[in-house]
C-alpha atoms as a PDB file:
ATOM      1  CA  UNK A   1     110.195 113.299  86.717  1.00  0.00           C
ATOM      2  CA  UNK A   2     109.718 111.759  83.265  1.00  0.00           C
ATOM      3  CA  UNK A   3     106.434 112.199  81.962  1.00  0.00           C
ATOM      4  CA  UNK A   4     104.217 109.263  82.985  1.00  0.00           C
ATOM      5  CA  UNK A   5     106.680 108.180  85.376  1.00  0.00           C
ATOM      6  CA  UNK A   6     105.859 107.144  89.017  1.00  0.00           C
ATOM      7  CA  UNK A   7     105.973 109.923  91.898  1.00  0.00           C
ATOM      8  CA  UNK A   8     109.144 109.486  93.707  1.00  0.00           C
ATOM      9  CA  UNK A   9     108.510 109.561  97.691  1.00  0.00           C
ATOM     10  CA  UNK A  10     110.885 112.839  97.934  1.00  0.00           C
ATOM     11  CA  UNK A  11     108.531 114.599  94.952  1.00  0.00           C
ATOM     12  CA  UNK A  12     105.590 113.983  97.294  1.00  0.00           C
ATOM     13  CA  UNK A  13     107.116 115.267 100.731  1.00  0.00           C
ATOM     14  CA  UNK A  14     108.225 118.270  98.639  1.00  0.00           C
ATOM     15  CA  UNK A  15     104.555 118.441  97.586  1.00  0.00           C
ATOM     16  CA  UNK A  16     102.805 117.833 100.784  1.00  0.00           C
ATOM     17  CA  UNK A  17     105.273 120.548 102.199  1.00  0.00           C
ATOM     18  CA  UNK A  18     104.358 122.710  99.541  1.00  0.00           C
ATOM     19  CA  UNK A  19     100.799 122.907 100.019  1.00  0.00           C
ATOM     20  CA  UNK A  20     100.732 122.745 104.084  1.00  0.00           C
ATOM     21  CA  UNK A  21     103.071 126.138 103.629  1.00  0.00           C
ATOM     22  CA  UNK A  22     100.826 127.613 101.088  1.00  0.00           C
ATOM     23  CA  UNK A  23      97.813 126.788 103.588  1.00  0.00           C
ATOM     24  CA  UNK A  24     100.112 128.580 106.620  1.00  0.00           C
ATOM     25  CA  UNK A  25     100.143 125.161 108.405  1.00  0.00           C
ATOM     26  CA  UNK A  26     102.726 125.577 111.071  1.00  0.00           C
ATOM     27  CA  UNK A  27     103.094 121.947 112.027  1.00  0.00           C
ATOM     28  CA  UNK A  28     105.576 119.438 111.072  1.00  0.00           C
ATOM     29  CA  UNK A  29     103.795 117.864 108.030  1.00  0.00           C
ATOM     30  CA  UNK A  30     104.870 114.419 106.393  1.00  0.00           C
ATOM     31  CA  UNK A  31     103.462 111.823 104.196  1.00  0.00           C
ATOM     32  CA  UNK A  32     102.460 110.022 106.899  1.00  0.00           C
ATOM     33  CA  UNK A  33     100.451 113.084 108.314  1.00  0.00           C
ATOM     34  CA  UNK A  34      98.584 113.212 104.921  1.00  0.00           C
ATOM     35  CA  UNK A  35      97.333 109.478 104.883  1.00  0.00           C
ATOM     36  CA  UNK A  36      96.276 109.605 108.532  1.00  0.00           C
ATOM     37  CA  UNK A  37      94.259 112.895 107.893  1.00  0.00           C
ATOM     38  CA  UNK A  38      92.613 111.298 104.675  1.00  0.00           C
ATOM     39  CA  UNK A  39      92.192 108.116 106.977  1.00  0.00           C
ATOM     40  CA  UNK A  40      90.386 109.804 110.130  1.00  0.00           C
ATOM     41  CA  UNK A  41      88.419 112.124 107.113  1.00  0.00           C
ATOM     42  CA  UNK A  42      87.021 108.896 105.554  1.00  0.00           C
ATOM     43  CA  UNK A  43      85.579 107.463 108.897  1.00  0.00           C
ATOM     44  CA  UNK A  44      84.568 110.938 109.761  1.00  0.00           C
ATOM     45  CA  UNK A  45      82.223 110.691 106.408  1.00  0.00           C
ATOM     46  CA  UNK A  46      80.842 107.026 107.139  1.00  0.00           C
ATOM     47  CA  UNK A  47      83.403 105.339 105.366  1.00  0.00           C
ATOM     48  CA  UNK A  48      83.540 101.793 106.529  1.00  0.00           C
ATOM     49  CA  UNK A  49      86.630 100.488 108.170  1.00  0.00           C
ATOM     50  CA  UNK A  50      86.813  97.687 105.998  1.00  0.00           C
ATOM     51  CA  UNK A  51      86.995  99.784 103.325  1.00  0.00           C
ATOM     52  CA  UNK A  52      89.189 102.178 104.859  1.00  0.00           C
ATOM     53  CA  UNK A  53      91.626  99.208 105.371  1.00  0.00           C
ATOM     54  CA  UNK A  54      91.534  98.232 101.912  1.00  0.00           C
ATOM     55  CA  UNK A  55      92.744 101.627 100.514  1.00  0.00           C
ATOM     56  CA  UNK A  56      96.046 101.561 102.848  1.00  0.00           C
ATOM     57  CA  UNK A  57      96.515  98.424 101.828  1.00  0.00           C
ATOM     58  CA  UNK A  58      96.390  97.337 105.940  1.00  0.00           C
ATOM     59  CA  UNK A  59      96.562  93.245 106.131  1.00  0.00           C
ATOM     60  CA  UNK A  60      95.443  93.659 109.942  1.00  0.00           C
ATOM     61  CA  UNK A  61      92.396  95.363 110.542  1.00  0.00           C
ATOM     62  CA  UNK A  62      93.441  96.332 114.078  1.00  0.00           C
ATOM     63  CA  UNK A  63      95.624  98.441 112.272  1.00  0.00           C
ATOM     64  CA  UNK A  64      92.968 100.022 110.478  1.00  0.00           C
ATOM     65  CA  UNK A  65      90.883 100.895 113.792  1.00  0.00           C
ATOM     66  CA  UNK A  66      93.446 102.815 115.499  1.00  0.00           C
ATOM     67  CA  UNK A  67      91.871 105.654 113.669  1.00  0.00           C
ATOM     68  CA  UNK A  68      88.772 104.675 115.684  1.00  0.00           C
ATOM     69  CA  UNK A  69      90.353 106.058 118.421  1.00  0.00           C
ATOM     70  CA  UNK A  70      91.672 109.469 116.683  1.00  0.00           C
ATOM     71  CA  UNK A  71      87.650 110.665 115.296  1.00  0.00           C
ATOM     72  CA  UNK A  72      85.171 111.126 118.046  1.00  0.00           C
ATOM     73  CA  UNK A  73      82.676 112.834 115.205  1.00  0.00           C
ATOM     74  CA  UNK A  74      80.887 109.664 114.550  1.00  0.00           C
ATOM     75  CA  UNK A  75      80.547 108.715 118.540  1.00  0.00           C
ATOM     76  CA  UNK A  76      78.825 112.328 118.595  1.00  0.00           C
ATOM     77  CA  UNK A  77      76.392 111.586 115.968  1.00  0.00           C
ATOM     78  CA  UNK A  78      74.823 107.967 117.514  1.00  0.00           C
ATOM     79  CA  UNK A  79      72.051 109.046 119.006  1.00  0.00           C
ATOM     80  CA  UNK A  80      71.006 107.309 122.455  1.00  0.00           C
ATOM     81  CA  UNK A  81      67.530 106.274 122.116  1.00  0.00           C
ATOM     82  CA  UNK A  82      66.636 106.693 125.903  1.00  0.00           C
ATOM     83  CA  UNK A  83      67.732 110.274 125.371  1.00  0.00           C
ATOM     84  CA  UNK A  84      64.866 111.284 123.544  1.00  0.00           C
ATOM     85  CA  UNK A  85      62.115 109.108 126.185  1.00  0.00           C
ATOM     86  CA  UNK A  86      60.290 110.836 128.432  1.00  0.00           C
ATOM     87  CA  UNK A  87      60.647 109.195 132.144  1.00  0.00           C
END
């Protein structure tokens, strides 16, 4: 790659690949796999969907929230209020 140049999408496979063998990841890894993890980590954190939707770059957002479905984590962390009543 020429210095200053754009990544081509073979350079990062090769470099995703790289680094899930360095971290003995035994799974089929891809591109793909990357932006979903860094997806699901963002609404893991808080991260809004709409703004989750505007870094892919997603037109829909019912494309966006199919990562709803993929993180429980935040369904974990509402508290129900009638939980912590005493009936």
């Amino acid at each position: 790659m020429k210095a200053g140049g754009k990544y081509t999408s073979s350079s990062i496979l090769k470099i995703v690949k790289k680094a899930a063998n360095e971290a003995n990841i035994t799974k089929t890894v891809s591109t793909h796999t990357l932006r979903h993890s860094f997806a699901t980590h963002l609404l893991e954190q808080g991260v809004s969907l709409r703004y989750i939707q505007t870094i892919l770059g997603h037109e829909s957002s019912k494309t966006t929230e199919i990562y709803t479905h993929v993180s429980s984590t935040s369904f974990n962390e509402i508290l129900n209020p009638f939980d912590e009543m005493d009936l």
